[in-house]
N, C-alpha and C. Protein backbone atom coordinates (compact mmCIF):
# COMPACT_ATOMS: atom_id res chain seq x y z
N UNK A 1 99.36 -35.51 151.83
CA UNK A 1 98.86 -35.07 150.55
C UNK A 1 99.05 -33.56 150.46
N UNK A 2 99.72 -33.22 149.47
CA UNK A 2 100.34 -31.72 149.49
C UNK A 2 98.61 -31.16 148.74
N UNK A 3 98.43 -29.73 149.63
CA UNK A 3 97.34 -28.75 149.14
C UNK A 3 97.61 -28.52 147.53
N UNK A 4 96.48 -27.90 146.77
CA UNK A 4 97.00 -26.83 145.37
C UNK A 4 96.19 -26.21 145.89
N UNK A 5 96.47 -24.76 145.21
CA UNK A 5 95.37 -23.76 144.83
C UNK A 5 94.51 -23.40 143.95
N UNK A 6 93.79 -24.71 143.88
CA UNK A 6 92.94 -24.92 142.86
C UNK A 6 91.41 -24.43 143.75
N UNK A 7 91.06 -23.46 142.91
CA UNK A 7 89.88 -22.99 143.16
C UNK A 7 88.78 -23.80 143.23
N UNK A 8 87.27 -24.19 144.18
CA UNK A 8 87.16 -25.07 144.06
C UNK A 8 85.13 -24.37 143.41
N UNK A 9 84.77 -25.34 142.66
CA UNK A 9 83.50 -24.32 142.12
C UNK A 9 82.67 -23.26 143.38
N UNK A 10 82.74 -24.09 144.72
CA UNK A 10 82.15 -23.13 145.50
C UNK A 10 83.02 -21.96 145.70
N UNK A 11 84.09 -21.63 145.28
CA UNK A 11 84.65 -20.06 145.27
C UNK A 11 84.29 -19.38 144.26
N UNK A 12 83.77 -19.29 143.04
CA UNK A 12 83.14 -18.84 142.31
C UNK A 12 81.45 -18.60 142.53
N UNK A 13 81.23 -16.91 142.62
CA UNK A 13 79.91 -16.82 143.50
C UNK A 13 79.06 -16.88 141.86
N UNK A 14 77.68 -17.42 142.42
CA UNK A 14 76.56 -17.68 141.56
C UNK A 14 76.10 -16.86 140.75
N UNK A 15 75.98 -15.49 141.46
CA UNK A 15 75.58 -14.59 141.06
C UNK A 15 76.29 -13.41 140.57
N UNK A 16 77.50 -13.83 140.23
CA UNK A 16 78.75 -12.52 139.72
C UNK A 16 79.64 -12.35 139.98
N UNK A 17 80.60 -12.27 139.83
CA UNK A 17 81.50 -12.02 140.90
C UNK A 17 81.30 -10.65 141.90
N UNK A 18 82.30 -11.16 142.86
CA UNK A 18 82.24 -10.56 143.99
C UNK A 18 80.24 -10.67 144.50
N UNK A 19 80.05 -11.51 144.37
CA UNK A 19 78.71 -11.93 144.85
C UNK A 19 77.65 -10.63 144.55
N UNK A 20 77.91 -9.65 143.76
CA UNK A 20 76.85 -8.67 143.33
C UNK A 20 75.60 -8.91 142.63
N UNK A 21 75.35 -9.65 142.97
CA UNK A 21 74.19 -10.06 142.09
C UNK A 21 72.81 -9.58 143.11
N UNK A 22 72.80 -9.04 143.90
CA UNK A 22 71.94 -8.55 145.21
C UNK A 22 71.53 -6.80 144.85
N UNK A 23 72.77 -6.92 144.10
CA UNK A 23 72.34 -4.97 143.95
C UNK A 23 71.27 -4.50 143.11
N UNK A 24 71.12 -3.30 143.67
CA UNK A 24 69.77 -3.30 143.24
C UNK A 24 69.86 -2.92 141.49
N UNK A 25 68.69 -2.90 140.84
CA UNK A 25 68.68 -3.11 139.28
C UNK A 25 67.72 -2.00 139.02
N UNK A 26 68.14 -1.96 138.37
CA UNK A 26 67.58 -0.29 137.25
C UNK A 26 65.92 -0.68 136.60
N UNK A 27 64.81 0.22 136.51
CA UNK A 27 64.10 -0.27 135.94
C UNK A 27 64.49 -0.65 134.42
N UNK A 28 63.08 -0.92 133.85
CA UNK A 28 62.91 -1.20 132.32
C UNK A 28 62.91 -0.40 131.78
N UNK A 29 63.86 -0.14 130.75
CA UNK A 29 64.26 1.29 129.62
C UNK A 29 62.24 1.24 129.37
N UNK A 30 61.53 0.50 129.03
CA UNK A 30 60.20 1.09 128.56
C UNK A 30 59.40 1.45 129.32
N UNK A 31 59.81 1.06 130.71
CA UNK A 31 58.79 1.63 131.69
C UNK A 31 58.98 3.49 131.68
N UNK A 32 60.60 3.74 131.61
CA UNK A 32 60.27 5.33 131.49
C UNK A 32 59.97 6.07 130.08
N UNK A 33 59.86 4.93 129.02
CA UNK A 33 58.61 5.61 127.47
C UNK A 33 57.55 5.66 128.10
N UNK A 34 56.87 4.63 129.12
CA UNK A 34 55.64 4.58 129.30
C UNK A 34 55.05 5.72 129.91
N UNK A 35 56.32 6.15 131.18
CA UNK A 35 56.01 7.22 132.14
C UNK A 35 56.05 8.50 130.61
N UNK A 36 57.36 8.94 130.22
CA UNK A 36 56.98 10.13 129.15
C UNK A 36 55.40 10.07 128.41
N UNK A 37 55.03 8.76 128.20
CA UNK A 37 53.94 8.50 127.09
C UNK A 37 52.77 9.36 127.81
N UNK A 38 52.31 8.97 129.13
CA UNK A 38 51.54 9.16 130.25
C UNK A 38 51.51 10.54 130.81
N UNK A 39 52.76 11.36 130.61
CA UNK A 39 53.09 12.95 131.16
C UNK A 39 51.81 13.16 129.60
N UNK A 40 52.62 13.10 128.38
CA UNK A 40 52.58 13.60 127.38
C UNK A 40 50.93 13.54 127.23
N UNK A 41 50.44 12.24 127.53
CA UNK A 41 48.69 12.55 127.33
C UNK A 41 47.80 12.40 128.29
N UNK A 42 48.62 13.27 129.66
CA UNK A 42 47.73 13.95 130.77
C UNK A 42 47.16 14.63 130.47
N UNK A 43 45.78 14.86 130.71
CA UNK A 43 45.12 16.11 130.16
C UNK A 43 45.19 17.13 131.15
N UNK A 44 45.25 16.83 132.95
CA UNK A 44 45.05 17.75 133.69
C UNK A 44 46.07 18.90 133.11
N UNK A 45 47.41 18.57 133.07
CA UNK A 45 48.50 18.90 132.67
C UNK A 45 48.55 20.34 131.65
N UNK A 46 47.56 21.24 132.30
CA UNK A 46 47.32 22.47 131.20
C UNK A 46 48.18 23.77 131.19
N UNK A 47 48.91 23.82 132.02
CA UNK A 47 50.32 24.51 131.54
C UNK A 47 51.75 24.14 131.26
N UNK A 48 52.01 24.50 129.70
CA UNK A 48 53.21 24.42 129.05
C UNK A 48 54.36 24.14 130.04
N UNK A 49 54.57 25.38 130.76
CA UNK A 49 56.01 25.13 131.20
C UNK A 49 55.72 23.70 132.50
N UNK A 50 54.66 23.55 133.14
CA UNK A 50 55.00 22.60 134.11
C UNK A 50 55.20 21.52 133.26
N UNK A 51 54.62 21.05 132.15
CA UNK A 51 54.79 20.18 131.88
C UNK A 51 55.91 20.15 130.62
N UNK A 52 56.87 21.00 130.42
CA UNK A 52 58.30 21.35 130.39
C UNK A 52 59.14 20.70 131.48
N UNK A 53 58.78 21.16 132.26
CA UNK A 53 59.32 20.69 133.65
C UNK A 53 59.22 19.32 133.99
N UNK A 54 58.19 19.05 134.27
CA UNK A 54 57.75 16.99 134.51
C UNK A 54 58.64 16.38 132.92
N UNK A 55 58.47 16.70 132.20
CA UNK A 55 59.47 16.08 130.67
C UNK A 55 60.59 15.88 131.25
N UNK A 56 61.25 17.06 131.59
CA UNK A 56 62.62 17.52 131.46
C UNK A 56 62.98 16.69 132.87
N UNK A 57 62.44 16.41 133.60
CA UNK A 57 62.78 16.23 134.76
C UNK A 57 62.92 14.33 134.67
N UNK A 58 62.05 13.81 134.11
CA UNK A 58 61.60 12.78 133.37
C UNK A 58 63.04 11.95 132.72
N UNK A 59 63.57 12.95 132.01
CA UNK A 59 64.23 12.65 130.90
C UNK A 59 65.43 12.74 131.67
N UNK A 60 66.16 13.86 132.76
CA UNK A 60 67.09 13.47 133.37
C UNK A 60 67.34 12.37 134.59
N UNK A 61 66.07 11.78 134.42
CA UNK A 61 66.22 10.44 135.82
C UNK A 61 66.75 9.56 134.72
N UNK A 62 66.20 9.32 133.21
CA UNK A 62 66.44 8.16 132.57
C UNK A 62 67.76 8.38 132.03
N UNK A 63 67.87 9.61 131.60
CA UNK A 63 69.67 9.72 131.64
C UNK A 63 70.23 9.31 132.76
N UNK A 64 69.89 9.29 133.40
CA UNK A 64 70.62 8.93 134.73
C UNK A 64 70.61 7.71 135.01
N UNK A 65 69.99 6.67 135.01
CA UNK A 65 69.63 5.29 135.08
C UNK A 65 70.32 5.00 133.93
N UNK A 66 70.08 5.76 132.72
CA UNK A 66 71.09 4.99 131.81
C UNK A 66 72.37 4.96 131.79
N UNK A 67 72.92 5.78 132.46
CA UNK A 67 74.54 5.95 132.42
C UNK A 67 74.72 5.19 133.55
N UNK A 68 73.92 4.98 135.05
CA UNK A 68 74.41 3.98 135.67
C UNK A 68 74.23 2.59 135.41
N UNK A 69 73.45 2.39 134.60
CA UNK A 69 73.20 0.58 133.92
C UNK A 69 75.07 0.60 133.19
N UNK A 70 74.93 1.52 132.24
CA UNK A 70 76.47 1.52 131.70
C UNK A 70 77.65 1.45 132.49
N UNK A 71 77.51 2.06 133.54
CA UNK A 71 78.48 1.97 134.09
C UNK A 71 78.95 0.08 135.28
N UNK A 72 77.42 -0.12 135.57
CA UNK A 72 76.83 -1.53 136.00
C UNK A 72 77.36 -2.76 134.68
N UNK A 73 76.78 -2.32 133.74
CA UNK A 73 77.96 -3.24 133.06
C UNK A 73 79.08 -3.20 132.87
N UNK A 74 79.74 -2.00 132.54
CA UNK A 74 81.30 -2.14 132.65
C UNK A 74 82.16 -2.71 133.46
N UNK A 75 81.60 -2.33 134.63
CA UNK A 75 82.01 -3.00 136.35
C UNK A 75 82.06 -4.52 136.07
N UNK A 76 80.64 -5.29 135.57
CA UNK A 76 80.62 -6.67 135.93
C UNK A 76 80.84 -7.59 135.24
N UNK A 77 81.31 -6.80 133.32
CA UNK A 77 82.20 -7.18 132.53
C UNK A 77 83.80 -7.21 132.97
N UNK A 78 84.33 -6.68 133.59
CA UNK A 78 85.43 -6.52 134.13
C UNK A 78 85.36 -7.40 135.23
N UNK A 79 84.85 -7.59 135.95
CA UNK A 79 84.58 -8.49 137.44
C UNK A 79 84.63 -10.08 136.64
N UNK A 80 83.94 -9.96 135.59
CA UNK A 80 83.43 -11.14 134.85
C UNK A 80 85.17 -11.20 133.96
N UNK A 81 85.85 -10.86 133.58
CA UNK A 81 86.65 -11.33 132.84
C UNK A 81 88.12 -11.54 133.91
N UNK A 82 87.75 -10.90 135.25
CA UNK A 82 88.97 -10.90 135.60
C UNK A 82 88.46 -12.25 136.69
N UNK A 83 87.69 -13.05 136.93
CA UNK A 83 87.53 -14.04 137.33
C UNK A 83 87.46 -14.97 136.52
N UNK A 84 87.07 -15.04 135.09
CA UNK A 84 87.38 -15.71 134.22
C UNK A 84 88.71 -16.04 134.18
N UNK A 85 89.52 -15.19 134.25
CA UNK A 85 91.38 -15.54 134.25
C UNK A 85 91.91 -15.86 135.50
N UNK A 86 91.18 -15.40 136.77
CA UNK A 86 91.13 -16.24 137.73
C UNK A 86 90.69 -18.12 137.35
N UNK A 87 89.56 -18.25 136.88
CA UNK A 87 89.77 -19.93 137.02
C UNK A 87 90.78 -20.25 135.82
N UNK A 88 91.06 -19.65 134.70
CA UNK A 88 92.20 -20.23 133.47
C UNK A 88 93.34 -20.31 134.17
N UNK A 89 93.77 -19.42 135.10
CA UNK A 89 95.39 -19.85 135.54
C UNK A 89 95.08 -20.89 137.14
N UNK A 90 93.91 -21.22 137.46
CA UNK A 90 94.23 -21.97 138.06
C UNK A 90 93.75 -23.38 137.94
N UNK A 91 93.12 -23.48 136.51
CA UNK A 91 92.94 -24.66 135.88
C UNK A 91 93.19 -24.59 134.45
N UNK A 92 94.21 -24.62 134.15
CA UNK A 92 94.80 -24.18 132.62
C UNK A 92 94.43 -25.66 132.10
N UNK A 93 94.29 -26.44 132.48
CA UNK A 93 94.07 -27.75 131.03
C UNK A 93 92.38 -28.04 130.63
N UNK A 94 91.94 -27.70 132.13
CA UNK A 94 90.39 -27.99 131.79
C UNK A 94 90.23 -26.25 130.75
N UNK A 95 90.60 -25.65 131.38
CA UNK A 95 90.66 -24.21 129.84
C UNK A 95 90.38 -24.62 128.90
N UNK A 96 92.01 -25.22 128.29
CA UNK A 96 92.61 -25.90 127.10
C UNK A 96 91.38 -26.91 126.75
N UNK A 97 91.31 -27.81 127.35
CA UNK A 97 90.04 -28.66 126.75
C UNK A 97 88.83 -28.05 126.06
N UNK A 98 88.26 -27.06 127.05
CA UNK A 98 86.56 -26.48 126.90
C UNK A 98 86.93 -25.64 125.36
N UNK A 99 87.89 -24.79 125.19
CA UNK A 99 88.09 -24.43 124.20
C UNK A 99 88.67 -25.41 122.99
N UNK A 100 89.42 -26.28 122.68
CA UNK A 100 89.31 -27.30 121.86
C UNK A 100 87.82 -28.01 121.68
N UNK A 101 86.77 -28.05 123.03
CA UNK A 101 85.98 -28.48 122.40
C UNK A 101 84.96 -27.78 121.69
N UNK A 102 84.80 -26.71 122.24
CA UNK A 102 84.19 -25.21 121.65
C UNK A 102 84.66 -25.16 120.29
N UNK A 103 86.04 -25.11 119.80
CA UNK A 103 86.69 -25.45 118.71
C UNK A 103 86.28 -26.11 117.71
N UNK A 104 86.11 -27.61 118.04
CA UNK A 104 85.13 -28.42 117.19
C UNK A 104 84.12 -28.44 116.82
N UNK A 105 83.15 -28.03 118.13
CA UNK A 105 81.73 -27.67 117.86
C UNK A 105 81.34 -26.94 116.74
N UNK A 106 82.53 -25.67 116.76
CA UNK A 106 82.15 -24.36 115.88
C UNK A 106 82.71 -25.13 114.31
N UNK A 107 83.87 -26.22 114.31
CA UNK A 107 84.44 -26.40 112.71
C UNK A 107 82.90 -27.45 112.35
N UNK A 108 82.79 -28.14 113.05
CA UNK A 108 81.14 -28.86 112.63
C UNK A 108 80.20 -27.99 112.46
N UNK A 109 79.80 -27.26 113.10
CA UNK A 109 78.55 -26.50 112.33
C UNK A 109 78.93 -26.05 111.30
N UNK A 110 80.13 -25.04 111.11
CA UNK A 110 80.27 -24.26 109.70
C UNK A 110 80.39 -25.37 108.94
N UNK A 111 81.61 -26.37 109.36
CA UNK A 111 81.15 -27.44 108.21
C UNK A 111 80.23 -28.16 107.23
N UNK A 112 78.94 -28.00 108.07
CA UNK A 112 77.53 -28.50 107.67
C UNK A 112 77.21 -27.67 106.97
N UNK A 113 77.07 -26.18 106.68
CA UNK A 113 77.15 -25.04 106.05
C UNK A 113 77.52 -25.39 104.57
């Protein structure tokens, strides 16, 4: 019985490709409103510039978390599409099918419309 190189679902990892799904994750964009919210109505907090400082300092961690979430998706959109074309060329008809049936699905609903 001659091999193919047909990928078999256990080569496709669960959690992302290239199995990244372990790395670590950025907090919640509202947890650092909450932290600004919390600087902002400290009362100890009675000089201006320190608390210039705790803001500012504040505000460049969440810039910072935000440009690496951005950059975290770009990566695993790319990881994600280039394993996507990994299983299409090595199962081009089951492709062809899922999208014909995706196809139909979508002319029936608008249809009902």
């Amino acid at each position: 019985m001659a091999t193919t190189n047909t990928p078999l679902p256990s080569d496709f990892p669960e959690n992302g490709p290239d199995n990244r799904g372990a790395r670590r994750r950025s907090r919640h964009p509202e947890s650092w409103i909450d932290e600004l919210e919390a600087t902002l109505s400290d009362t100890a907090a009675t000089d201006l510039d320190d608390l210039k400082a705790r803001l500012s300092d504040q505000l460049h961690a969440t810039r910072r978390s935000l440009r690496d979430a951005s950059d975290n998706a770009g990566d695993l959109m790319r990881e994600t599409i280039d394993c996507t074309e990994e299983y299409i060329h090595a199962r081009p008809w089951q492709a062809i099918g899922l999208v014909a049936g995706a196809a139909f699905l979508f002319g029936v609903i608008v249809g009902r419309q």
